[in-house]
N, C-alpha and C. Protein backbone atom coordinates (compact mmCIF):
# COMPACT_ATOMS: atom_id res chain seq x y z
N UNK A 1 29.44 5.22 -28.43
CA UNK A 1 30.39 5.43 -27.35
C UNK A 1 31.23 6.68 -27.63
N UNK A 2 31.42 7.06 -26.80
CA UNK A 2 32.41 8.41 -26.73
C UNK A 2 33.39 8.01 -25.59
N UNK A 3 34.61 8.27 -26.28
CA UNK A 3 35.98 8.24 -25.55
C UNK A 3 36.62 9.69 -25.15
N UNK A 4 37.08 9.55 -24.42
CA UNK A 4 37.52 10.94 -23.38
C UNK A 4 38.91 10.97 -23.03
N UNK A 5 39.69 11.85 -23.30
CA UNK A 5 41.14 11.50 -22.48
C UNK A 5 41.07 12.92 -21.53
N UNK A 6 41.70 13.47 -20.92
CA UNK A 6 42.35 14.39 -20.09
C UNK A 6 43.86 14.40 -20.09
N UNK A 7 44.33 16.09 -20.33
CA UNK A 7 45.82 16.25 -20.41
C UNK A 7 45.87 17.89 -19.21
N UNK A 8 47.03 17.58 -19.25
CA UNK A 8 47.56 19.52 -18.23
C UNK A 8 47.66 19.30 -17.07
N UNK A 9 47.14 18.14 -16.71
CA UNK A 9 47.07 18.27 -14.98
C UNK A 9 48.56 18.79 -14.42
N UNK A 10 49.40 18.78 -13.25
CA UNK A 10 50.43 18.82 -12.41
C UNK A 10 50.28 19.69 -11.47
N UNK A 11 51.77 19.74 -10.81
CA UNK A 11 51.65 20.79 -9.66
C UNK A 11 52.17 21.95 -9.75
N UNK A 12 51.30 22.97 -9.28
CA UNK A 12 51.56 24.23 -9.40
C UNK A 12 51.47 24.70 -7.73
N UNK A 13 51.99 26.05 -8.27
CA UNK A 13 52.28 26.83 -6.55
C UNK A 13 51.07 27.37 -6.49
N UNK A 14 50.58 27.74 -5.37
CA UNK A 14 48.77 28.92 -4.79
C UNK A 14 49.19 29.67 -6.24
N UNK A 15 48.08 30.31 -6.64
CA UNK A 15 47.96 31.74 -7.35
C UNK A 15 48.49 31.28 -8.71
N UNK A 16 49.09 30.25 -9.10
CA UNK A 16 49.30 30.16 -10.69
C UNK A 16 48.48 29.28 -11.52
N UNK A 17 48.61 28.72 -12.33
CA UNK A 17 47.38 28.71 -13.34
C UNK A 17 48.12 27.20 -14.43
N UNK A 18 46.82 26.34 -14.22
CA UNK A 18 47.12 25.23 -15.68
C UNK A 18 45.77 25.32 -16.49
N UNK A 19 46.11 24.67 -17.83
CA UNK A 19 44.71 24.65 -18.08
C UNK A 19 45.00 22.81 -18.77
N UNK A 20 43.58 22.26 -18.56
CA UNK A 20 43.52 21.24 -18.34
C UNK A 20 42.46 20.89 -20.49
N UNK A 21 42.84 20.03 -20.72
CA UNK A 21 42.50 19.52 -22.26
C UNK A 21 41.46 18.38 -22.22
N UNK A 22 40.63 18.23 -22.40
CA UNK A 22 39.86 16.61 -22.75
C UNK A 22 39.54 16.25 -24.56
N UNK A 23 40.16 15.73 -25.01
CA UNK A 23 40.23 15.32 -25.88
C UNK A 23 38.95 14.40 -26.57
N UNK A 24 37.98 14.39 -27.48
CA UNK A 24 37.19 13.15 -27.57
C UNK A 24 36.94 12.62 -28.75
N UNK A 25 36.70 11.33 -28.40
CA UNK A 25 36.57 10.62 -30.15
C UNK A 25 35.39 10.12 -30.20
N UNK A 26 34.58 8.97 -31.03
CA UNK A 26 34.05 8.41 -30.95
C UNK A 26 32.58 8.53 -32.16
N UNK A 27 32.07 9.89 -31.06
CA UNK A 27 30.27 10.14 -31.82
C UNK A 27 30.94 11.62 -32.36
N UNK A 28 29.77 12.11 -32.69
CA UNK A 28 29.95 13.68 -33.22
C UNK A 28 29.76 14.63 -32.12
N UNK A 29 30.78 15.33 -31.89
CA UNK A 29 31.36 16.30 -30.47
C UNK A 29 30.37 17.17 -30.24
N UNK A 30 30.05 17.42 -31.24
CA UNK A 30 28.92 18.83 -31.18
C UNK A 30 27.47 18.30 -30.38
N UNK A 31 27.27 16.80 -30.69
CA UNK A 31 26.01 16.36 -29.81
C UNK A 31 25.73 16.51 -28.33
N UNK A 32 27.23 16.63 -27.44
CA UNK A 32 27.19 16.69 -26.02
C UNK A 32 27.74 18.00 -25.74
N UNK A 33 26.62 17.98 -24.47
CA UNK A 33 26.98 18.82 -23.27
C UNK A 33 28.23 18.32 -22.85
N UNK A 34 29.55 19.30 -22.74
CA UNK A 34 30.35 18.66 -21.41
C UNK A 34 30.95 19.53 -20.21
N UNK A 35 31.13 19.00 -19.62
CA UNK A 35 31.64 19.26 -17.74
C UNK A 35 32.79 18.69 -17.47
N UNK A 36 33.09 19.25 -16.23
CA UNK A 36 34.46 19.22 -15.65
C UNK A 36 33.60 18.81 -14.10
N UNK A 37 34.51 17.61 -13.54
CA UNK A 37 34.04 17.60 -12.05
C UNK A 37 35.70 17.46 -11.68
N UNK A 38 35.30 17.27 -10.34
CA UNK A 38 36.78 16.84 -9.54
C UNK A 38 36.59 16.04 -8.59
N UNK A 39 37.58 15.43 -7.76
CA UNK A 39 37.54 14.51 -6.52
C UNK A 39 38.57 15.10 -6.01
N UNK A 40 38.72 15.21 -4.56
CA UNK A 40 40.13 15.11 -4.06
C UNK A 40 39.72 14.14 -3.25
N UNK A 41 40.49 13.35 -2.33
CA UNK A 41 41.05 12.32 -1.53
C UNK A 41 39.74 12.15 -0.69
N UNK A 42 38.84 11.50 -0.25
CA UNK A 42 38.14 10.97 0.55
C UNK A 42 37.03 11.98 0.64
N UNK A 43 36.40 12.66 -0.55
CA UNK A 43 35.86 13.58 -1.01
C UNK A 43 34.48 13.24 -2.09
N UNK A 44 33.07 13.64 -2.09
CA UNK A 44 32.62 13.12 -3.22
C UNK A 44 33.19 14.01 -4.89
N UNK A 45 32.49 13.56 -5.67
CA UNK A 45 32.95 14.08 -6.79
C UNK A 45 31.89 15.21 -7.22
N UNK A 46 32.39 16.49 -7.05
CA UNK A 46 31.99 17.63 -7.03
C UNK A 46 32.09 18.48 -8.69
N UNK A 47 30.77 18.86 -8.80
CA UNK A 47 30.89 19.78 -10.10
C UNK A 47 31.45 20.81 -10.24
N UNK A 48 32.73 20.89 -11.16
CA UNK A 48 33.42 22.29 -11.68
C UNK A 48 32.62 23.27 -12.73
N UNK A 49 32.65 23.04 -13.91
CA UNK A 49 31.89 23.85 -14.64
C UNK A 49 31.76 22.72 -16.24
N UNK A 50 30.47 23.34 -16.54
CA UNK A 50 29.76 22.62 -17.64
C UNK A 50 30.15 23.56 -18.91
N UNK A 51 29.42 23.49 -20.08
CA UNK A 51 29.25 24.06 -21.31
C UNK A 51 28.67 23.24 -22.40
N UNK A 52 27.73 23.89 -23.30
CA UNK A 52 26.62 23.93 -24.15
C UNK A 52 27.28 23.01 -25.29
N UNK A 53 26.35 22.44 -26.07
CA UNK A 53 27.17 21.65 -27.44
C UNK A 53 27.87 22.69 -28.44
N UNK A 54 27.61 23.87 -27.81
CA UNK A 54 28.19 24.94 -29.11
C UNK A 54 28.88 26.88 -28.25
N UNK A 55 29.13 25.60 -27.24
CA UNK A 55 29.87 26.63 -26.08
C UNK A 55 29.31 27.62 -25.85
N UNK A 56 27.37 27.67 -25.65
CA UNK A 56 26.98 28.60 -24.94
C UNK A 56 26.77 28.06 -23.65
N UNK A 57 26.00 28.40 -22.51
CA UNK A 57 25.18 27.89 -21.77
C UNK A 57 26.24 27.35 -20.99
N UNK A 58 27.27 28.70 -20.29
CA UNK A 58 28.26 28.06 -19.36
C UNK A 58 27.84 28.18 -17.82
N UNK A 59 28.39 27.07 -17.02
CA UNK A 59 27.78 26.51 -15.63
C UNK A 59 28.77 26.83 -15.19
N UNK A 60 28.87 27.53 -14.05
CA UNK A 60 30.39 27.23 -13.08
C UNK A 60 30.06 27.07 -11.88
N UNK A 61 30.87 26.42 -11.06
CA UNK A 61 30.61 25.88 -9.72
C UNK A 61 31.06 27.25 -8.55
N UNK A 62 30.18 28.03 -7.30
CA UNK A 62 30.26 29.04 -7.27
C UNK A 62 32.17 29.06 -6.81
N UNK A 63 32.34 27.88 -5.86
CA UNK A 63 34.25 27.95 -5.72
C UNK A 63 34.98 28.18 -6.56
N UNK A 64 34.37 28.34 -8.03
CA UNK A 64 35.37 28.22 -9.08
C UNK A 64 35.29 29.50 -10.33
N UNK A 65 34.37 30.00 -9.61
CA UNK A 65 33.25 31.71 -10.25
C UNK A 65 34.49 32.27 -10.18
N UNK A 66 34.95 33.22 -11.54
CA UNK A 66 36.05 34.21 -11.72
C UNK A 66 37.43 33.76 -11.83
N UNK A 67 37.77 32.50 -11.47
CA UNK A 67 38.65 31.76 -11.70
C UNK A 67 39.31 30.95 -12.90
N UNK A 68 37.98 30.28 -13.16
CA UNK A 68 38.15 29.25 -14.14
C UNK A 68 37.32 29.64 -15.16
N UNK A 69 37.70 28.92 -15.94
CA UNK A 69 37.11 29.02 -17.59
C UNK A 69 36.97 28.07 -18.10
N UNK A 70 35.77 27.64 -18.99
CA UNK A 70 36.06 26.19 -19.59
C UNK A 70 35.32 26.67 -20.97
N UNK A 71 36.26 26.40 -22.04
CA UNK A 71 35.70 26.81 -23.73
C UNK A 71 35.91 25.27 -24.12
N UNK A 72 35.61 25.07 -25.83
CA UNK A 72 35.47 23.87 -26.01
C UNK A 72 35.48 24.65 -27.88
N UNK A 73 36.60 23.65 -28.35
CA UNK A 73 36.35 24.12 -29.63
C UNK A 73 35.99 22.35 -30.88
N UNK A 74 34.95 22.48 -31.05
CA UNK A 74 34.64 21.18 -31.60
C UNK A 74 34.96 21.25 -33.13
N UNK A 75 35.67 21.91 -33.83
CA UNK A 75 36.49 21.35 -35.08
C UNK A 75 37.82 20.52 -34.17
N UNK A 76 38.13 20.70 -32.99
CA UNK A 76 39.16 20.01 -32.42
C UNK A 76 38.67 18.96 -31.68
N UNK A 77 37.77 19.04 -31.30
CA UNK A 77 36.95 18.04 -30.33
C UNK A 77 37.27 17.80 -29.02
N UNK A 78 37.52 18.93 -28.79
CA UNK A 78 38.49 19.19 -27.14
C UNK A 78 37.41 20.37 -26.42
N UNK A 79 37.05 19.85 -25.21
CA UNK A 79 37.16 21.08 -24.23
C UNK A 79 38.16 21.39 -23.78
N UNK A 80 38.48 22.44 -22.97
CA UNK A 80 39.41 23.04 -22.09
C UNK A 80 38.41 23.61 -21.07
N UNK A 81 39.90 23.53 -19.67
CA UNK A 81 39.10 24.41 -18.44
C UNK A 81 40.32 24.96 -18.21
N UNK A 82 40.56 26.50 -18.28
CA UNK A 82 41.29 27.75 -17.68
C UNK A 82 41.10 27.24 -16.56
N UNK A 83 42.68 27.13 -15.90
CA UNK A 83 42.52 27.44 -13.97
C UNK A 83 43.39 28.28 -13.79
N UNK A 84 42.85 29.41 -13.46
CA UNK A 84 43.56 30.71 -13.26
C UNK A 84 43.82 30.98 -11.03
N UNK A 85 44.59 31.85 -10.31
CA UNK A 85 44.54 32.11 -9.57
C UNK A 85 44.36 31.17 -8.43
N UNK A 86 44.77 29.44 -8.83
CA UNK A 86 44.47 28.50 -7.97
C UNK A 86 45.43 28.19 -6.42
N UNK A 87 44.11 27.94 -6.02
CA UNK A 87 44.15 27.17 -4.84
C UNK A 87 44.29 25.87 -4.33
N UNK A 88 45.54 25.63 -2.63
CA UNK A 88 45.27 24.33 -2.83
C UNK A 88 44.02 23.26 -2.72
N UNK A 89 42.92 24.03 -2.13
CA UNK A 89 41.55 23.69 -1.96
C UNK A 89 41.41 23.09 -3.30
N UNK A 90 41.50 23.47 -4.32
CA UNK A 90 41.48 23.01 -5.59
C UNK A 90 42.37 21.37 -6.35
N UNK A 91 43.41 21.31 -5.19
CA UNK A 91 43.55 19.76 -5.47
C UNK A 91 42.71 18.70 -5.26
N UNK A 92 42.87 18.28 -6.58
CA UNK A 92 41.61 16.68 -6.71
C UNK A 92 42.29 16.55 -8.01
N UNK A 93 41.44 15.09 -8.51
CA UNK A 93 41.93 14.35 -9.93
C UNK A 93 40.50 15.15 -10.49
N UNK A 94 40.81 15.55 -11.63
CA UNK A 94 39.77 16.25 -12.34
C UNK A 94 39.06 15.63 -13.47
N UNK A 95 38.23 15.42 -13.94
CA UNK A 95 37.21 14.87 -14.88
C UNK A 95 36.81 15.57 -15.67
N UNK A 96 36.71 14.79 -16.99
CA UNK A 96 35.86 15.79 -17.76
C UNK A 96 34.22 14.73 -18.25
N UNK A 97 33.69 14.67 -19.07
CA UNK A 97 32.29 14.05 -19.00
C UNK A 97 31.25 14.81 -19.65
N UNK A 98 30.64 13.97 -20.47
CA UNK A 98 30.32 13.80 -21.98
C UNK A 98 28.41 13.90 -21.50
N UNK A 99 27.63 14.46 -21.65
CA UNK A 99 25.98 13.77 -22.18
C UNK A 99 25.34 14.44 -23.53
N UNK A 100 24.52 13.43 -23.98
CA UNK A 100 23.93 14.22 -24.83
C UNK A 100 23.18 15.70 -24.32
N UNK A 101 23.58 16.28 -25.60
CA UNK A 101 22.30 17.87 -25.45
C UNK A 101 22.53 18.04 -24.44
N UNK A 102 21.64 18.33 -23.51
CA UNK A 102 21.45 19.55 -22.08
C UNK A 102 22.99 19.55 -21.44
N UNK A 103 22.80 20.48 -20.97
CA UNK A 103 24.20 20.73 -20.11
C UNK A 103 23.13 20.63 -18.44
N UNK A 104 23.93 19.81 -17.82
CA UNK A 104 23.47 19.78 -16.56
C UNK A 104 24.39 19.32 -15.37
N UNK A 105 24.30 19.41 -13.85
CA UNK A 105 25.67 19.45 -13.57
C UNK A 105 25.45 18.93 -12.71
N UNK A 106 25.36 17.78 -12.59
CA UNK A 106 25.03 16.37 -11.94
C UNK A 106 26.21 15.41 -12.39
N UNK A 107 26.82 14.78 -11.20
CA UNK A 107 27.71 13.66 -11.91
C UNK A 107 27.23 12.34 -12.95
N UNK A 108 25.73 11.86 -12.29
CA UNK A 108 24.91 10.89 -12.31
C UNK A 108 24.07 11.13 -13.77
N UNK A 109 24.13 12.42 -14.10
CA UNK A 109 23.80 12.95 -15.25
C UNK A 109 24.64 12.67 -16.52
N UNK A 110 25.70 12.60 -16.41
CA UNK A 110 26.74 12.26 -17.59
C UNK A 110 27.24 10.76 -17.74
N UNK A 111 27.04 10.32 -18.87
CA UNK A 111 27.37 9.41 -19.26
C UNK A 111 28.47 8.78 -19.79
N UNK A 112 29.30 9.82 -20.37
CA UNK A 112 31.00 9.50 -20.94
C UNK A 112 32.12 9.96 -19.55
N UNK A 113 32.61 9.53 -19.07
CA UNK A 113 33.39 10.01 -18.40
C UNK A 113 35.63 9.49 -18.85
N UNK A 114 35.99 10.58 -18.69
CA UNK A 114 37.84 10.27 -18.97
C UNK A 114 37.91 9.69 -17.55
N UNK A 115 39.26 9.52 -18.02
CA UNK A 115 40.55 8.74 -16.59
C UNK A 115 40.83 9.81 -15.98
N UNK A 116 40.57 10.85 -15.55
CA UNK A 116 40.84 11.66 -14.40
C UNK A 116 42.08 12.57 -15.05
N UNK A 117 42.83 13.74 -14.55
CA UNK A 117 44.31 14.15 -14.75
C UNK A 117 44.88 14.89 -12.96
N UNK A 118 45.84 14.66 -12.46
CA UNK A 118 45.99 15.36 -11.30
C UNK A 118 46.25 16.40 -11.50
N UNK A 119 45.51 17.30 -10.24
CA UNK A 119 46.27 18.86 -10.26
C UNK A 119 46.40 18.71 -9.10
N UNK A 120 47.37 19.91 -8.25
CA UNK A 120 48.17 19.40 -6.86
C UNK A 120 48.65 21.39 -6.98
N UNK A 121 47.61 21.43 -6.07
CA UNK A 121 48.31 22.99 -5.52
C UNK A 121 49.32 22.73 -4.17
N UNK A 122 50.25 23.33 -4.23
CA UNK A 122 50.91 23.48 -2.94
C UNK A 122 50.97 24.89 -2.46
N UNK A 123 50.97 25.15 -1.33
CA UNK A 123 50.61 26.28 -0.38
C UNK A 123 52.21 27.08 -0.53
């Protein structure tokens, strides 16, 4: 089992920037692919951006191309996702989510998933 938390979420104004933490315990970090999805409100749960067990092999979702960033440093066992230049289009509860090996960017594909963190752009 792999455990997941999420930290950083809140509200920010258009155009400023959080960056969001997933924390993990459990197996050995370096074994999974992980991703970032999101939901907002009556919305399916849409892929943000992925990354490699050794932070190559980065995925980004094209809404989120030049914006965001997601690194991952596994002596810490944390990803991160840079949200730079955001939008309120960009409010949803955000996810992060665990599979072995491949990076792939399917929700249905990942197997560890955290408790969500809110982000909340206001216009």
């Amino acid at each position: 089992q792999v455990q997941l938390v999420e930290s950083g979420g809140g509200l920010v104004q258009a155009g400023g920037s959080l960056r969001l933490s997933c924390a993990a315990s459990g197996r050995t970090f370096s074994n999974y692919a992980m991703g970032w999805f999101r939901q907002a409100p009556e919305k399916e749960r849409e892929f943000v951006a992925a990354i490699g067990r050794f932070g190559g092999n980065l995925n980004y979702a094209d809404s989120v191309k030049g914006r965001f960033t997601i690194s991952r440093d596994n002596a810490k066992n944390t990803v991160y996702l840079q949200m730079n230049s955001l939008k309120p289009e960009d409010t949803a509860v955000y996810y992060c989510a665990a599979r072995s090996w491949q990076v792939l960017t399917r929700a249905e594909e990942y197997d560890y998933w955290g408790q969500g963190t809110q982000v909340t752009v206001s216009s």
